[in-house]
N, C-alpha and C. Protein backbone atom coordinates (compact mmCIF):
# COMPACT_ATOMS: atom_id res chain seq x y z
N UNK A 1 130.70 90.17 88.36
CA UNK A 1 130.80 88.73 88.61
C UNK A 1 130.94 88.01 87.28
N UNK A 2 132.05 86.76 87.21
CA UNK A 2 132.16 86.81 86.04
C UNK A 2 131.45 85.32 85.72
N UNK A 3 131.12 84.73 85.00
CA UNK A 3 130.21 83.63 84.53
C UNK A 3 130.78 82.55 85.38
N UNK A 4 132.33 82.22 85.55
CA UNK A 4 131.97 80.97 86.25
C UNK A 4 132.03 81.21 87.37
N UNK A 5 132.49 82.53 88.35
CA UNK A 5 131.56 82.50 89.47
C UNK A 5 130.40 82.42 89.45
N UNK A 6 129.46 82.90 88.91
CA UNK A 6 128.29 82.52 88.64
C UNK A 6 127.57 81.28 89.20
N UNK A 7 128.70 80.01 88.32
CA UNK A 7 128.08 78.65 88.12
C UNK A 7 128.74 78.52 89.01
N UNK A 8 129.97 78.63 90.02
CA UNK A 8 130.35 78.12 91.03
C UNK A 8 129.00 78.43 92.17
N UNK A 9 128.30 79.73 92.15
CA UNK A 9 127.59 80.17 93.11
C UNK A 9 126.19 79.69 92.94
N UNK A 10 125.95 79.28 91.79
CA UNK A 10 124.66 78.30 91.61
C UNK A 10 124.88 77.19 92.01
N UNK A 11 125.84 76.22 91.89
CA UNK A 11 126.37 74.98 92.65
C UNK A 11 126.54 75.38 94.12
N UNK A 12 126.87 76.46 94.78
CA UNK A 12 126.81 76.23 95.77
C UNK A 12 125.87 76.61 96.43
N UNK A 13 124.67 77.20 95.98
CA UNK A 13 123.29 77.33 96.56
C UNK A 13 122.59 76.00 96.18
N UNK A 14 122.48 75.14 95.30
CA UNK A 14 121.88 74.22 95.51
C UNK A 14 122.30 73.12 96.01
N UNK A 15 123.65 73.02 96.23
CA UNK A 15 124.08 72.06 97.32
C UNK A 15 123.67 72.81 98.83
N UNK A 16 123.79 73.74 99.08
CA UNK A 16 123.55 74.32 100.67
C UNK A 16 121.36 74.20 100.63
N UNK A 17 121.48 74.37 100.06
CA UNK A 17 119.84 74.76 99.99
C UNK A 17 119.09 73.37 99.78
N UNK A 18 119.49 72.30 99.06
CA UNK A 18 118.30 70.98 98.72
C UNK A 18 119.36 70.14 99.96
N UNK A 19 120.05 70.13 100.87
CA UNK A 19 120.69 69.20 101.46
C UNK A 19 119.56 69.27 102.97
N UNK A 20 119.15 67.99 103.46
CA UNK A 20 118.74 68.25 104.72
C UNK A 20 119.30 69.47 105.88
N UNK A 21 118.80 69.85 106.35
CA UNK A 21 119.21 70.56 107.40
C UNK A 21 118.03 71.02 107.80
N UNK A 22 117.55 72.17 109.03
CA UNK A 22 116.86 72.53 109.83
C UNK A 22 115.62 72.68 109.38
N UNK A 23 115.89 73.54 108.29
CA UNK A 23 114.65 73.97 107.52
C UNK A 23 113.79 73.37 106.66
N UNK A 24 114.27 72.40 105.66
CA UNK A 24 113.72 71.45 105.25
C UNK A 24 113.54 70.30 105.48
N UNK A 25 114.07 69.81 107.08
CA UNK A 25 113.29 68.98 107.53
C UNK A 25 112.03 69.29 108.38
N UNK A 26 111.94 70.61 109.07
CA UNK A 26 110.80 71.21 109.28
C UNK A 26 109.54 71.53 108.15
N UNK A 27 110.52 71.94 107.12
CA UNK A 27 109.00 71.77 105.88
C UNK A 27 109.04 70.60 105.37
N UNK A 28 109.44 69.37 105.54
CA UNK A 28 109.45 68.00 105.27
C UNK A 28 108.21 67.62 106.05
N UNK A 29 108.54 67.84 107.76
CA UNK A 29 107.20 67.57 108.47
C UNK A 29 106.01 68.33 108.76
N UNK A 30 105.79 69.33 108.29
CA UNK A 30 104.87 70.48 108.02
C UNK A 30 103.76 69.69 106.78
N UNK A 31 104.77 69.76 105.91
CA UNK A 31 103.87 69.22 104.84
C UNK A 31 103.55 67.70 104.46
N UNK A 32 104.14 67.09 105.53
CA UNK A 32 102.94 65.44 105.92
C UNK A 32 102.21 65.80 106.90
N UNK A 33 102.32 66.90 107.27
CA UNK A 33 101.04 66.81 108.84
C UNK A 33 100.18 67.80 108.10
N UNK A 34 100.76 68.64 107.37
CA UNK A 34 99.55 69.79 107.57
C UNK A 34 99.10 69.92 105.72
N UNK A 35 99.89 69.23 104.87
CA UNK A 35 99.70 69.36 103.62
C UNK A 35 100.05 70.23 102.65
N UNK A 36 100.40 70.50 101.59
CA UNK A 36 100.99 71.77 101.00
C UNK A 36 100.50 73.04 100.90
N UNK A 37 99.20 72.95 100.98
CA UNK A 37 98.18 74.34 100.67
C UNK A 37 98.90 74.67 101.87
N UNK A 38 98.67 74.24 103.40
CA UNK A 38 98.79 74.80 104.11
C UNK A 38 100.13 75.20 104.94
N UNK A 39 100.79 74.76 104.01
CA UNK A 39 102.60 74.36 104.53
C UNK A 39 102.90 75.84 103.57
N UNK A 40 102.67 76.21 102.38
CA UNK A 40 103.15 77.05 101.87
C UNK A 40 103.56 78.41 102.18
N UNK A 41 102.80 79.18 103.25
CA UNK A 41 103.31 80.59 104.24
C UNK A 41 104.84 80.12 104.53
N UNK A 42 104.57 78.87 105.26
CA UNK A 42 106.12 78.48 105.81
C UNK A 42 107.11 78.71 104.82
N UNK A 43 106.73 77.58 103.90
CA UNK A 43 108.22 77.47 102.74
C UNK A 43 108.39 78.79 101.93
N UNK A 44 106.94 79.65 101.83
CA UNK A 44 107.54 81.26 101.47
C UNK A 44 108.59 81.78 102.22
N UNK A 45 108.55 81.79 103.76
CA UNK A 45 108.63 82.50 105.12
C UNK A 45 110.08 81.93 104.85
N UNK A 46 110.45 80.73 104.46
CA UNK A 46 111.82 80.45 104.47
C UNK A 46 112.89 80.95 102.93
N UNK A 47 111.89 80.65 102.14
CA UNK A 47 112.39 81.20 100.62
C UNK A 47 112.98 82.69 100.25
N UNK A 48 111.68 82.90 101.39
CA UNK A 48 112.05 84.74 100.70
C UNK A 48 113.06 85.54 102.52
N UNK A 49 112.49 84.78 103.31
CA UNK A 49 113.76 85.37 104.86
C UNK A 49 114.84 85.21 105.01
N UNK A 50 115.54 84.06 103.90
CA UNK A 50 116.90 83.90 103.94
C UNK A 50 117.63 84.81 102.81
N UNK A 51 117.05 85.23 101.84
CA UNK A 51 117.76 85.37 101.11
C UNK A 51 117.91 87.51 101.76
N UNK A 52 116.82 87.72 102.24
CA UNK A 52 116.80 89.05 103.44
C UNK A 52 117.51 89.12 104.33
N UNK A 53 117.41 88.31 104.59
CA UNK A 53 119.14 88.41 105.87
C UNK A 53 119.92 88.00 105.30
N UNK A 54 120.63 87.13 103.70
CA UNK A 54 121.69 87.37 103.35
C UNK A 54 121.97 88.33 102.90
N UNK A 55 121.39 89.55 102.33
CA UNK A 55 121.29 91.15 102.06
C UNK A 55 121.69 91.89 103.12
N UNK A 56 121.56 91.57 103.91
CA UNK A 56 121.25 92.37 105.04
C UNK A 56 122.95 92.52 106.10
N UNK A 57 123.15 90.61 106.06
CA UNK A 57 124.69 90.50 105.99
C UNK A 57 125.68 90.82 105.41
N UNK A 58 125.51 90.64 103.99
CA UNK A 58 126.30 90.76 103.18
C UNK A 58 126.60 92.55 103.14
N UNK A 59 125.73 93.49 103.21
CA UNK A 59 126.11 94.85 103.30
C UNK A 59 126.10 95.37 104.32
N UNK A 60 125.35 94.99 105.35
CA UNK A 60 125.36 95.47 107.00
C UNK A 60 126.53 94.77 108.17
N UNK A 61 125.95 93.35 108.10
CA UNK A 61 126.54 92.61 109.27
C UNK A 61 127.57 91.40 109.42
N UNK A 62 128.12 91.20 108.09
CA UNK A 62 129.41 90.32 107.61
C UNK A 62 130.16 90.62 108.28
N UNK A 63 130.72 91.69 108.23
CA UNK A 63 132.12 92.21 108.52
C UNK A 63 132.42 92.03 110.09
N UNK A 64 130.87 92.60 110.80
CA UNK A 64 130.81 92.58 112.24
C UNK A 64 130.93 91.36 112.64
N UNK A 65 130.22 90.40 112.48
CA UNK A 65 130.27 88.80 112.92
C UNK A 65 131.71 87.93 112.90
N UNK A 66 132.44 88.71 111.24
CA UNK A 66 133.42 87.69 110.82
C UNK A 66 134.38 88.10 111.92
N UNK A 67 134.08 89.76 112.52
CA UNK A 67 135.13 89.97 113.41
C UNK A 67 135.10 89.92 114.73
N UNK A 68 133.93 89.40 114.81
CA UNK A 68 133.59 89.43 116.52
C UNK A 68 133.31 87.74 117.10
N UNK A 69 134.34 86.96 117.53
CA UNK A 69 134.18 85.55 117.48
C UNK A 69 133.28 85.37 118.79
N UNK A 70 133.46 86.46 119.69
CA UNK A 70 131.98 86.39 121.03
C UNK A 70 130.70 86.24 120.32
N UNK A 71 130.05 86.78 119.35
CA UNK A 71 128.88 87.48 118.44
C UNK A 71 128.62 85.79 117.64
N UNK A 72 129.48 85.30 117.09
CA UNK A 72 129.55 84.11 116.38
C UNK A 72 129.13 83.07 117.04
N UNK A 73 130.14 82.98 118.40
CA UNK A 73 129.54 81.76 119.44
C UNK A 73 128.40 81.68 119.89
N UNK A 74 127.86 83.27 120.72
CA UNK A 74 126.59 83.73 120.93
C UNK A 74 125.68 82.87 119.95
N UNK A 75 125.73 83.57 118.64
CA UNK A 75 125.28 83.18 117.91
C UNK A 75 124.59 81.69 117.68
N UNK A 76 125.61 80.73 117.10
CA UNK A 76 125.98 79.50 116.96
C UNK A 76 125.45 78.47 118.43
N UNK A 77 125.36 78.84 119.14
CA UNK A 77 124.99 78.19 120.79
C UNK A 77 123.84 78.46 120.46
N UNK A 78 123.27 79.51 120.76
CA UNK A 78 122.01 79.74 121.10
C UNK A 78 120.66 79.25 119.95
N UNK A 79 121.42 79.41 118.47
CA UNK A 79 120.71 78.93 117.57
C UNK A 79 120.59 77.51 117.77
N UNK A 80 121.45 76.67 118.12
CA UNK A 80 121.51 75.03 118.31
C UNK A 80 120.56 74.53 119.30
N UNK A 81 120.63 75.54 120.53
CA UNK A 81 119.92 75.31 121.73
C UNK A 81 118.31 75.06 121.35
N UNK A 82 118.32 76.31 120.62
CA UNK A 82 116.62 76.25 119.99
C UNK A 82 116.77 75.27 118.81
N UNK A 83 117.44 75.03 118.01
CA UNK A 83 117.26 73.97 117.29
C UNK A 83 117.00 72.17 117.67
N UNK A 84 117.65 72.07 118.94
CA UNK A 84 117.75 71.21 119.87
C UNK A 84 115.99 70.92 119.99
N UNK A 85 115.59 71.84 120.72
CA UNK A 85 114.26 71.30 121.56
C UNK A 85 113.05 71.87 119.80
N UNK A 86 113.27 72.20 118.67
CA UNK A 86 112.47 71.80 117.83
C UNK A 86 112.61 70.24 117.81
N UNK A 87 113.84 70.05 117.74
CA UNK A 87 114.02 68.42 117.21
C UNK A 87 113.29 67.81 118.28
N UNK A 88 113.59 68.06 119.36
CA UNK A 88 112.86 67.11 120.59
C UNK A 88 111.37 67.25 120.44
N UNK A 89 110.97 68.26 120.03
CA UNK A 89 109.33 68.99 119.76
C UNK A 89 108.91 67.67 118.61
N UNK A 90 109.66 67.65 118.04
CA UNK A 90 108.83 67.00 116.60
C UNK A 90 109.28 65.46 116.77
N UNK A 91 110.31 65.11 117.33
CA UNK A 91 110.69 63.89 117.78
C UNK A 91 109.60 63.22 118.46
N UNK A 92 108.83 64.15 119.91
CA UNK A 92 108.07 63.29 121.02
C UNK A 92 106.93 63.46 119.97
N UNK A 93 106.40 64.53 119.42
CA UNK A 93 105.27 64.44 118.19
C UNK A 93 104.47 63.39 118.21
N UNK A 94 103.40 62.48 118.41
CA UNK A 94 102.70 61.55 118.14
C UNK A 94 101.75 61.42 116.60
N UNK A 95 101.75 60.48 116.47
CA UNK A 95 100.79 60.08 114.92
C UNK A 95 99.86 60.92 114.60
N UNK A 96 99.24 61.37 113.47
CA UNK A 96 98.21 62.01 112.52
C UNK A 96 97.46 62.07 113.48
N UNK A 97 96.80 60.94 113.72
CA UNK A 97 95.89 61.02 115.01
C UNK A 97 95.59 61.57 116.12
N UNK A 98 96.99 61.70 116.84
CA UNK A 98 97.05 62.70 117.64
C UNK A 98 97.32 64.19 117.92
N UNK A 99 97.56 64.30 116.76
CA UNK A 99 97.57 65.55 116.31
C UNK A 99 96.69 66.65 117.20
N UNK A 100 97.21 67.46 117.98
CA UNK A 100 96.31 68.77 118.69
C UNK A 100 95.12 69.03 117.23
N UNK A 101 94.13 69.14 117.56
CA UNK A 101 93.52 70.04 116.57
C UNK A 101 93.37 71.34 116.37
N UNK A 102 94.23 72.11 117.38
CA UNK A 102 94.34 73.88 117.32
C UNK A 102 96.15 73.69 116.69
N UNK A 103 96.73 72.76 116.39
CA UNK A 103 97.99 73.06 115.94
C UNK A 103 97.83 73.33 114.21
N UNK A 104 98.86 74.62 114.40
CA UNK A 104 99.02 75.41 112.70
C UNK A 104 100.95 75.24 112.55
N UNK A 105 100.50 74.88 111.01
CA UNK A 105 102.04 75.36 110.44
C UNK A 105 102.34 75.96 110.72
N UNK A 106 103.94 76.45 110.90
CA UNK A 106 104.48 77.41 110.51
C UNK A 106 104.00 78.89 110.32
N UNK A 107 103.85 79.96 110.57
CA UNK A 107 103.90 81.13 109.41
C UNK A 107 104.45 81.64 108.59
N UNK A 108 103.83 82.20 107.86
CA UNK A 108 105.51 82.92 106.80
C UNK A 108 106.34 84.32 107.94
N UNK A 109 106.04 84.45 108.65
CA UNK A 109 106.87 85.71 109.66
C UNK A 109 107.27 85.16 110.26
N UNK A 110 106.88 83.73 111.02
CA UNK A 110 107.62 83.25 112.09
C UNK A 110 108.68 82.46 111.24
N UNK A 111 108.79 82.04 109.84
CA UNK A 111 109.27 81.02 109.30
C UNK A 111 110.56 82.12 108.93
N UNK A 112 110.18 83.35 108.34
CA UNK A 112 111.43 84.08 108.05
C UNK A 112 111.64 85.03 108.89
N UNK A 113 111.25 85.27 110.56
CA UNK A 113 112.07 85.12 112.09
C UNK A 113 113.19 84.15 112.16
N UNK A 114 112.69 82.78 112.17
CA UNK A 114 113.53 81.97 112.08
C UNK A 114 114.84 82.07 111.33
N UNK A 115 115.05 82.51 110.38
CA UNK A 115 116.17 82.44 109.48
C UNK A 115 117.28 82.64 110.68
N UNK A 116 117.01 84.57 111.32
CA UNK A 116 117.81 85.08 112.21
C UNK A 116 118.34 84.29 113.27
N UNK A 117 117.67 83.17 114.00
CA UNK A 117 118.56 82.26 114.80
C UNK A 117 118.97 80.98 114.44
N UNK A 118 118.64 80.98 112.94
CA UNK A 118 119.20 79.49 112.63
C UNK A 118 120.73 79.51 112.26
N UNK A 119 121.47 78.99 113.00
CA UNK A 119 122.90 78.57 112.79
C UNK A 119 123.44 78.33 111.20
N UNK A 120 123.08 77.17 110.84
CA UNK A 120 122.97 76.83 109.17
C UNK A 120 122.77 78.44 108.43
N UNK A 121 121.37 78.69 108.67
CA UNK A 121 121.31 80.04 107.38
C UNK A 121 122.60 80.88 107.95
N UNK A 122 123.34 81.15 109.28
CA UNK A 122 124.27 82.77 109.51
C UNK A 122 125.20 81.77 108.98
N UNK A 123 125.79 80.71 108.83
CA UNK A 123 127.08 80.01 108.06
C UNK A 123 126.86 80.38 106.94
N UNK A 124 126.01 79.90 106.11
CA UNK A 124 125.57 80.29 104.64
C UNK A 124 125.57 81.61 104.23
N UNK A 125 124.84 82.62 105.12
CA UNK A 125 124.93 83.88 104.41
C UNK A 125 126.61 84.32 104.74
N UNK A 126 127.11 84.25 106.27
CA UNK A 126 128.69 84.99 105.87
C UNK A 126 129.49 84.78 104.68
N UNK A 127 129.39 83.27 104.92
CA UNK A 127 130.32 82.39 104.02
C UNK A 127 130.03 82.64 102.16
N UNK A 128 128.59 82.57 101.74
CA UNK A 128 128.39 82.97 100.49
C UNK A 128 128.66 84.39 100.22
N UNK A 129 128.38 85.70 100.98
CA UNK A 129 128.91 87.13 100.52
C UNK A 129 130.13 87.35 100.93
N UNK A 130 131.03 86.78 101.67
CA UNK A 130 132.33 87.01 101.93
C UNK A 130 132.50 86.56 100.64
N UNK A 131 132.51 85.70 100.11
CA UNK A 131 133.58 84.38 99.02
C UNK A 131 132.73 85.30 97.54
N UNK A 132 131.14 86.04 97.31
CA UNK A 132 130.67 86.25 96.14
C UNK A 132 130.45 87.43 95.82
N UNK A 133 130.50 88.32 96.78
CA UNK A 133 130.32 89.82 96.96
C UNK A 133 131.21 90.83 96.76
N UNK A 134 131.43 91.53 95.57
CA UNK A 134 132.68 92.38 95.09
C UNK A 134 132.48 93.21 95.96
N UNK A 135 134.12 93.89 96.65
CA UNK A 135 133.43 94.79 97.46
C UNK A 135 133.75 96.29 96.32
N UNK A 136 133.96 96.19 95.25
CA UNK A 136 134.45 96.98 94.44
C UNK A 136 132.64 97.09 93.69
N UNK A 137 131.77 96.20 94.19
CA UNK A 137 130.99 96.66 93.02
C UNK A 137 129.57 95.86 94.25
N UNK A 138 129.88 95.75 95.28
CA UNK A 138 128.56 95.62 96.69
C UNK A 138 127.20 95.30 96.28
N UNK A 139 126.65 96.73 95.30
CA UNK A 139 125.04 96.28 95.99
C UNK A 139 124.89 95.30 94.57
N UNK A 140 125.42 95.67 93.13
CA UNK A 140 125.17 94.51 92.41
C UNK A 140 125.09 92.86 92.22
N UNK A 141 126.56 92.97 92.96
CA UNK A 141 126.83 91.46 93.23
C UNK A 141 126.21 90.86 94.37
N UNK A 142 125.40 91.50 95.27
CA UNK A 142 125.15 90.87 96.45
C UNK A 142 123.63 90.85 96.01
N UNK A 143 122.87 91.57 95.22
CA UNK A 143 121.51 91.13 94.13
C UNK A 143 121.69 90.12 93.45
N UNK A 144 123.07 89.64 93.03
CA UNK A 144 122.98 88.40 92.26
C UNK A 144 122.79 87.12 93.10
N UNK A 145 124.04 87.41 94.17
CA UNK A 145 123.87 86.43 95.35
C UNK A 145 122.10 86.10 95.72
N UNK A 146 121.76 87.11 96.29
CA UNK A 146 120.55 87.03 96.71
C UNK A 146 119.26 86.62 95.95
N UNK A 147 119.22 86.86 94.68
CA UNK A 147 118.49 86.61 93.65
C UNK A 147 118.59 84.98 93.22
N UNK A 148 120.09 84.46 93.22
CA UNK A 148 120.16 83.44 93.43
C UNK A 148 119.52 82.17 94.46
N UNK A 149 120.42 82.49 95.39
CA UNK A 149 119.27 82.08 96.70
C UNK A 149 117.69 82.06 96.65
N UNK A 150 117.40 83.42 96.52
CA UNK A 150 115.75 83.46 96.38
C UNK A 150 115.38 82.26 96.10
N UNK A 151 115.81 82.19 94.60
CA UNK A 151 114.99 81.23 93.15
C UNK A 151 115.13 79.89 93.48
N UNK A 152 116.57 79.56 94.21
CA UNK A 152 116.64 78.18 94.03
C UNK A 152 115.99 77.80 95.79
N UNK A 153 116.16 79.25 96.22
CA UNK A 153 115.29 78.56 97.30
C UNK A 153 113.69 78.36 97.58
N UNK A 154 113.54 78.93 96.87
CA UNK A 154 112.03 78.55 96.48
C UNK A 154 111.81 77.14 96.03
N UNK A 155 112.48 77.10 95.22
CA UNK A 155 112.41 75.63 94.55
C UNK A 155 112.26 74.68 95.70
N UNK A 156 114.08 75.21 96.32
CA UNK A 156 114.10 73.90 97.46
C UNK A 156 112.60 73.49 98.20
N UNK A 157 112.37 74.75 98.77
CA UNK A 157 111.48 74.58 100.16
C UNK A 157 109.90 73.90 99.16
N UNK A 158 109.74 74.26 98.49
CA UNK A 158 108.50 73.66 97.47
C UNK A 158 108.62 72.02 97.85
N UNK A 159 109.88 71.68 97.15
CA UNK A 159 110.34 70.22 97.15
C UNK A 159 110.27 69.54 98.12
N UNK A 160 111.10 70.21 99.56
CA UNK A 160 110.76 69.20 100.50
C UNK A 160 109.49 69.41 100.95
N UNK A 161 108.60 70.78 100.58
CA UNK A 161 106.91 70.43 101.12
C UNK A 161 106.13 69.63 100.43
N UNK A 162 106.89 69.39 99.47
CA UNK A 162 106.07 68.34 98.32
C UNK A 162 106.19 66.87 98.65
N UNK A 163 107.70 66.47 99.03
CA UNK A 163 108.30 65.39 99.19
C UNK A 163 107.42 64.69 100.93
N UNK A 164 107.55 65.92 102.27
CA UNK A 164 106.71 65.59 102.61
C UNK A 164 105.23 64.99 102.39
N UNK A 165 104.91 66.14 101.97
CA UNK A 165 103.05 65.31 101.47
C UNK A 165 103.06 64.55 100.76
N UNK A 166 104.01 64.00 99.88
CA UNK A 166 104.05 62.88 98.90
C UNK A 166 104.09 61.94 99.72
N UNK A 167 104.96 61.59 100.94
CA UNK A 167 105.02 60.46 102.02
C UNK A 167 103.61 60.34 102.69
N UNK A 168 103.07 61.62 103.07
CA UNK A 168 101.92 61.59 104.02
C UNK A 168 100.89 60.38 103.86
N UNK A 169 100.99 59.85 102.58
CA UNK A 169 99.57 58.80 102.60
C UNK A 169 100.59 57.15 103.03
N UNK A 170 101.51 57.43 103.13
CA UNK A 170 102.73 56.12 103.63
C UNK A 170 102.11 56.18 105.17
N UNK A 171 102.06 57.60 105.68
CA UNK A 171 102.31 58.15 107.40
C UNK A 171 100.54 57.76 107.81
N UNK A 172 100.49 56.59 107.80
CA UNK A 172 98.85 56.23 107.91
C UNK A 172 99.03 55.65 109.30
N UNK A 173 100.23 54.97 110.03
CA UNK A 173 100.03 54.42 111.42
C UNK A 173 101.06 55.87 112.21
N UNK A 174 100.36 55.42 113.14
CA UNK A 174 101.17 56.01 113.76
C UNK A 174 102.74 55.84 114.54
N UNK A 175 102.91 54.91 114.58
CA UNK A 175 104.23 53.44 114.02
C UNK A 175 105.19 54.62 112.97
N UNK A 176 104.16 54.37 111.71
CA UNK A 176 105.35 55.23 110.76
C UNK A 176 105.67 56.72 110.95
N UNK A 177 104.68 57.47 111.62
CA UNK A 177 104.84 58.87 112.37
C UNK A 177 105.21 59.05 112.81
N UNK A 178 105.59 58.28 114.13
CA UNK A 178 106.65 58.56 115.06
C UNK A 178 108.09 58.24 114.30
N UNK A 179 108.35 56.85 113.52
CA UNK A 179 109.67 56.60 112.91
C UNK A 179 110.07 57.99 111.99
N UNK A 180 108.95 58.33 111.45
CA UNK A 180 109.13 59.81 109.83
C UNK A 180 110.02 61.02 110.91
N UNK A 181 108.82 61.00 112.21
CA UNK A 181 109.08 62.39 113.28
C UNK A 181 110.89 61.83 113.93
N UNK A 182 111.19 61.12 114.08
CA UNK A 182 112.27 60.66 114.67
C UNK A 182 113.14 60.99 113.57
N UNK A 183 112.75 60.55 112.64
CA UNK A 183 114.43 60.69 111.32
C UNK A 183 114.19 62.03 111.30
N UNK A 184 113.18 62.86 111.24
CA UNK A 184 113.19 64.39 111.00
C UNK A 184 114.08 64.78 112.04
N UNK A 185 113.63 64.40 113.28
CA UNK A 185 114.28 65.09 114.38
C UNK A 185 115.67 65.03 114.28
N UNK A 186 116.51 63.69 113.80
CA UNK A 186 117.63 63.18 113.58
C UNK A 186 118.46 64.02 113.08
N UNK A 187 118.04 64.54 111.71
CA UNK A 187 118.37 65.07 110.61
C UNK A 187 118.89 66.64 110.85
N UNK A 188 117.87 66.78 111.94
CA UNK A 188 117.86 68.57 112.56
C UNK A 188 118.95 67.91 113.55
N UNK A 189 119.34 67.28 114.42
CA UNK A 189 120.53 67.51 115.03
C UNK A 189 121.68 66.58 114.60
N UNK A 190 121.56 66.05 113.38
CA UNK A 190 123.05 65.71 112.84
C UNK A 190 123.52 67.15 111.88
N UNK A 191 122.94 67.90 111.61
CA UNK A 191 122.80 69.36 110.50
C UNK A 191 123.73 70.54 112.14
N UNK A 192 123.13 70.16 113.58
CA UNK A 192 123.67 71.25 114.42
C UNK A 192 124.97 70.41 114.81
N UNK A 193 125.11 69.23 114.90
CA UNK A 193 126.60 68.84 115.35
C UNK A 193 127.48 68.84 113.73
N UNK A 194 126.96 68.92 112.71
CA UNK A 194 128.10 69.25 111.76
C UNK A 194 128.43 70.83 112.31
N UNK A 195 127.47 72.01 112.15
CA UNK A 195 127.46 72.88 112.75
C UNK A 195 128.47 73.66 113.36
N UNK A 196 128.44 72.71 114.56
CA UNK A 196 128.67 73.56 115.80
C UNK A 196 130.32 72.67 116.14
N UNK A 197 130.71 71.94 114.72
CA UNK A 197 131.86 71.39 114.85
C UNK A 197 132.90 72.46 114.23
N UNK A 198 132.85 73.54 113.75
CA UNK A 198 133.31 74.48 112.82
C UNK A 198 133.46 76.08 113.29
């Protein structure tokens, strides 16, 4: 890989990775409800599961997907469907206050489960090891890919758990909880109709 792929592939992980979409508006509202100590399994669960199933694509299951447009739709539907009723989940959501008191973040297993039906991450991983992955030189370049991802996705998911809890002392009525839970929800299905337009 030669240096300015490189910097092309660092630009394009941190544009795909700090832009709203599914995941970081879920650790956006994780970490005003539940706070960062406890938001952190999640934003691991997302940091370190995407960049495992882009490994995983990139040498196993690229080739199969890019060629199977049944497998893609499958895909792409069914991830939206469940992305759908999170948004509605966190949309009807009520204020701090009402908060269940047996409700937990995220896990880090269920958070990097998730990767596997999120629509957004299977665009990202085909699309980044098709376009960064020598096939003349596989498991190296697809460690760089992935190594990439990792790092800056760590970063990301930190940020929006931070950026959440940074709002959380704003999210004092429940007025502004429901408006915060509504733009979250928003955000998760303007991210599946860009999506599922492609």
């Amino acid at each position: 890989m030669t240096y300015q792929t490189f910097i092309a592939l660092v630009f394009l992980s941190v544009a795909t990775l700090f832009t709203p979409g599914p995941n970081n508006a879920m650790l956006a509202t994780s970490g005003a409800t539940f706070g960062f100590r406890r938001t952190l399994p999640h934003a691991l669960g997302v940091a370190l599961g995407f960049p495992v199933m882009m490994l995983i694509v990139g040498l196993l299951l690229g080739g199969v997907f890019q060629a199977s447009p049944v497998l893609r739709d499958t895909l792409k539907w069914s991830g939206a469907t469940l992305l759908l009723w999170i948004a509605y989940k966190i949309a009807i959501s009520g204020g701090m206050e009402r908060n269940d008191a047996d409700a937990e973040p995220m896990s880090f297993m269920e958070a990097a489960a998730f990767q596997w039906i999120n629509p957004k991450g299977w665009s990202m991983a085909i699309s980044a090891t098709a376009l960064y992955i020598d096939p003349d030189n596989p498991f190296v370049t697809a460690m760089i890919v992935v190594l990439c991802f990792l790092f800056l996705g760590l970063a990301s998911s930190v940020t929006w758990v931070a950026a959440g809890q940074a709002i959380s002392g704003w999210l004092t009525t429940e007025r502004r909880q429901r408006v915060f839970n509504i733009t979250m929800a928003v955000l998760i299905v303007l991210s599946i109709v860009e999506l599922v337009r492609h």
